[in-house]
N, C-alpha and C. Protein backbone atom coordinates (compact mmCIF):
# COMPACT_ATOMS: atom_id res chain seq x y z
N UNK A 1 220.21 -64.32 73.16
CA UNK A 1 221.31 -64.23 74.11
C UNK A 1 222.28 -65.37 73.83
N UNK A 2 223.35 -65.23 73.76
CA UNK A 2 224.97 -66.08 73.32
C UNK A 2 225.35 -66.69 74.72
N UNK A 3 225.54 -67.94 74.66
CA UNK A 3 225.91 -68.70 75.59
C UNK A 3 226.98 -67.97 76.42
N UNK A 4 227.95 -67.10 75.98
CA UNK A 4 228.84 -66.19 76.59
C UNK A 4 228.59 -65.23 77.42
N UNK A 5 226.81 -65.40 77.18
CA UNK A 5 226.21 -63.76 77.78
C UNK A 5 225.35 -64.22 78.65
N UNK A 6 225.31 -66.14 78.69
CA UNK A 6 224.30 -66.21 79.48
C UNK A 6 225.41 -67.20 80.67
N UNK A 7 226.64 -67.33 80.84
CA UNK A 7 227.39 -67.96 81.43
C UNK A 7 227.84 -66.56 82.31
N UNK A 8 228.17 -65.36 81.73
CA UNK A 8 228.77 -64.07 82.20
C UNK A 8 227.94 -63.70 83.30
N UNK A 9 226.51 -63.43 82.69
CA UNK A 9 224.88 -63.48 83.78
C UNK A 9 225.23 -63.99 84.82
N UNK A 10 225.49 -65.59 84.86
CA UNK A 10 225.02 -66.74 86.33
C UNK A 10 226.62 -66.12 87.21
N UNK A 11 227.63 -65.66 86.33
CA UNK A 11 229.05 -65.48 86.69
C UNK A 11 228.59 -64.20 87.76
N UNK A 12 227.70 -62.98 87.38
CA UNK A 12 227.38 -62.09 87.87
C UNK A 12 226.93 -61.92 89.56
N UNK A 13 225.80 -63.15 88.88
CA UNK A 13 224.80 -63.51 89.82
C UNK A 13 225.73 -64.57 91.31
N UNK A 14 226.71 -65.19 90.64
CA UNK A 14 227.25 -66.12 91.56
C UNK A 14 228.91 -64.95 92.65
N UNK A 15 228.77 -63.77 91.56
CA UNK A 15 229.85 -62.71 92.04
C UNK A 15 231.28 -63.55 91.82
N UNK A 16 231.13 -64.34 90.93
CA UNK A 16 232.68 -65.19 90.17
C UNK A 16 233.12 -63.82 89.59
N UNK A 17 234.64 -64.31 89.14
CA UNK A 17 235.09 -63.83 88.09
C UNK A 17 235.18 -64.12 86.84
N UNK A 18 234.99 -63.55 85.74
CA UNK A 18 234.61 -63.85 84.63
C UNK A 18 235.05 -64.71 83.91
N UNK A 19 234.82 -65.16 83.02
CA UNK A 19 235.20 -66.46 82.56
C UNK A 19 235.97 -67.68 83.40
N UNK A 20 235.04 -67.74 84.33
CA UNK A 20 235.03 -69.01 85.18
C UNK A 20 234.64 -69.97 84.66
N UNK A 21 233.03 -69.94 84.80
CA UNK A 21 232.04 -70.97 84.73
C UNK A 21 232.04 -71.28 82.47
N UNK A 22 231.83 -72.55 82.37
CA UNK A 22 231.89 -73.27 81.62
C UNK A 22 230.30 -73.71 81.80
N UNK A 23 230.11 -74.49 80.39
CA UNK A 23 228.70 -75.38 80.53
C UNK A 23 228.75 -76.62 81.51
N UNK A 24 230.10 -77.29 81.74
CA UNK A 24 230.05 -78.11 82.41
C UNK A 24 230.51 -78.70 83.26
N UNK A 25 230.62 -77.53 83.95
CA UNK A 25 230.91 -77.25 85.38
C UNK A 25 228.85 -77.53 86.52
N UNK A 26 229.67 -78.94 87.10
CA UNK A 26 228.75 -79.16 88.14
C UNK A 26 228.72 -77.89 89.40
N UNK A 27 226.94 -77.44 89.31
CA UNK A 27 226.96 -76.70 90.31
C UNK A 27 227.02 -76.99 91.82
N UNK A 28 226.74 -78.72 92.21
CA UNK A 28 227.15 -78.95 93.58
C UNK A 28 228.99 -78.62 93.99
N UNK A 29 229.55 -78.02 93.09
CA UNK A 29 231.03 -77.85 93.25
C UNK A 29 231.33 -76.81 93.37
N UNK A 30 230.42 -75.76 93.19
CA UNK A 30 230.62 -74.12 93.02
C UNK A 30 230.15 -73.85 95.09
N UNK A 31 230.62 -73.37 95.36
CA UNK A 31 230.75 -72.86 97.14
C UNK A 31 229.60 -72.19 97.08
N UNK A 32 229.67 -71.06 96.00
CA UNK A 32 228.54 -70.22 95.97
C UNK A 32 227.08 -70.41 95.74
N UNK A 33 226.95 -71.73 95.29
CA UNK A 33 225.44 -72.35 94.93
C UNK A 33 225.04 -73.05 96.00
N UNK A 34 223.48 -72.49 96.25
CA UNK A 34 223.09 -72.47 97.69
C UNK A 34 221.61 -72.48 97.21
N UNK A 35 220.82 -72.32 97.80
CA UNK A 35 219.05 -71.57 97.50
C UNK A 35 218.64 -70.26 97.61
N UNK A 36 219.78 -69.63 98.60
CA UNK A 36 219.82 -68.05 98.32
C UNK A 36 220.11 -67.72 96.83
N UNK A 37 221.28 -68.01 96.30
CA UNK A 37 221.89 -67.75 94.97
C UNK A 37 220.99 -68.39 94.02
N UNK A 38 219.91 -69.33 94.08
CA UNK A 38 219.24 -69.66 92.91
C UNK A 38 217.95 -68.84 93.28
N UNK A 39 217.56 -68.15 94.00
CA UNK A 39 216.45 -67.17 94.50
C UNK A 39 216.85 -66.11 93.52
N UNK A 40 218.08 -65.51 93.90
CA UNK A 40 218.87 -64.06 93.16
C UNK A 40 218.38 -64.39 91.59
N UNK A 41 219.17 -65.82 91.37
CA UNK A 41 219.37 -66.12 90.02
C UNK A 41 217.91 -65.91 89.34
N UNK A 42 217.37 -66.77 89.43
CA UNK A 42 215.45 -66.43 89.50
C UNK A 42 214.91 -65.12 89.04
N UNK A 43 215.22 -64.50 90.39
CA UNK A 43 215.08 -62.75 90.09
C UNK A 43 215.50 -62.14 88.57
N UNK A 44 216.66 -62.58 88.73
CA UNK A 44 217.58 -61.40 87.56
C UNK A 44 217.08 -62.34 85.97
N UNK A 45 216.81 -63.42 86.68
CA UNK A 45 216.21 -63.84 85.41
C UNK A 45 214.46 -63.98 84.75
N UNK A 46 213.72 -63.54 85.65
CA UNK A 46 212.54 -62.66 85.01
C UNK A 46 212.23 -61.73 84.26
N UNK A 47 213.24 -61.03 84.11
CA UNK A 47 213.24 -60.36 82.92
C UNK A 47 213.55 -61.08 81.41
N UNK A 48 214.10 -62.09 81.57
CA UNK A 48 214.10 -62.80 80.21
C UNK A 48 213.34 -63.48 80.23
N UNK A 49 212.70 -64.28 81.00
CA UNK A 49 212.33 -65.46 80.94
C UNK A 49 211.29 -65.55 82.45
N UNK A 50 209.67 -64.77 82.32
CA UNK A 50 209.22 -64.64 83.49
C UNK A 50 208.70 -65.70 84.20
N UNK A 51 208.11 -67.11 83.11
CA UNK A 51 207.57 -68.06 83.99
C UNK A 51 208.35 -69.31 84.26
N UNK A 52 209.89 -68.49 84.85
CA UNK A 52 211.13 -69.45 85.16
C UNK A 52 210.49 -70.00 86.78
N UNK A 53 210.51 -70.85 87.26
CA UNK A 53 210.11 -71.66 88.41
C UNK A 53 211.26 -71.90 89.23
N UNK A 54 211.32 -71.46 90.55
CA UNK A 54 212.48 -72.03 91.49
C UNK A 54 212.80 -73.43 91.20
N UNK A 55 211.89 -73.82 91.15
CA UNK A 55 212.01 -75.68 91.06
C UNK A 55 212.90 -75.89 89.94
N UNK A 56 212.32 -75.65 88.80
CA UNK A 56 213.43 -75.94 87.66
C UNK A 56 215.24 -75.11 87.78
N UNK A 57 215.27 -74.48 88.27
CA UNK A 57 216.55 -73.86 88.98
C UNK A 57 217.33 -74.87 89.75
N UNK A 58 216.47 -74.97 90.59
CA UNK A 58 216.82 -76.06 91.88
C UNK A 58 217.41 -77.43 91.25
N UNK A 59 216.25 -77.93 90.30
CA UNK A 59 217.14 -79.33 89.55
C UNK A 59 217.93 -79.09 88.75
N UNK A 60 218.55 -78.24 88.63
CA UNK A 60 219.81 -78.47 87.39
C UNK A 60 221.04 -78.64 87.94
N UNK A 61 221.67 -79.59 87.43
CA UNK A 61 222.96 -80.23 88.01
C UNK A 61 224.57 -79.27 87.35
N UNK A 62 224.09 -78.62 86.35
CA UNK A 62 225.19 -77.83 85.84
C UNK A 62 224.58 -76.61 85.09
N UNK A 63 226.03 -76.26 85.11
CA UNK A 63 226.12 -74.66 84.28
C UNK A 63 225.27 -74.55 83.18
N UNK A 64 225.04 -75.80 82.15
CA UNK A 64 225.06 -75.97 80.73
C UNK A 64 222.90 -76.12 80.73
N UNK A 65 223.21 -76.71 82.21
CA UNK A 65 221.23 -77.07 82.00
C UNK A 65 220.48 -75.75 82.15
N UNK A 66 220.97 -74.76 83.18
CA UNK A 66 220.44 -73.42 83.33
C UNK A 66 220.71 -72.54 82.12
N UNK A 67 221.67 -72.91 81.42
CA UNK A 67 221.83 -71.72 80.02
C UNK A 67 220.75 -72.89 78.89
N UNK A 68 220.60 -73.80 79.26
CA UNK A 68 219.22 -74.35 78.45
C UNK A 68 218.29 -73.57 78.55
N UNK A 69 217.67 -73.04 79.92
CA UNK A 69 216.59 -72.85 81.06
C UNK A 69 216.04 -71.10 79.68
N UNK A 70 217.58 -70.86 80.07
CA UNK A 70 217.65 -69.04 79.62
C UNK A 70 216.68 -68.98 78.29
């Protein structure tokens, strides 16, 4: 998966418009990042990646650490 496809994903998941989010864009700045939205995020991301942990979600300070995660 291309960093383009995994920024588009969280863009999905956060209901942005597309080509918003950047790698380094802090998520305490996004309105939409909450613990609901990293629950969703979680979800949609078990299919790539099943033994993803809320916790590691929860600590990432930006765009760029969760497309690490992916």
């Amino acid at each position: 998966m291309t960093t383009k496809e995994k920024l588009e994903l969280i863009e999905g998941v956060l209901h942005l418009k597309p080509n918003t989010l950047t790698e380094d864009v802090e998520l305490n700045t996004l309105q939409e990042w909450d613990s609901l939205t990293i629950l969703n995020l979680q979800v949609k991301l078990t299919a790539i990646r099943p033994d993803l942990q809320f916790d590691l979600l929860y600590s990432c300070n930006t765009v760029g650490e969760i497309c690490k995660l992916i």
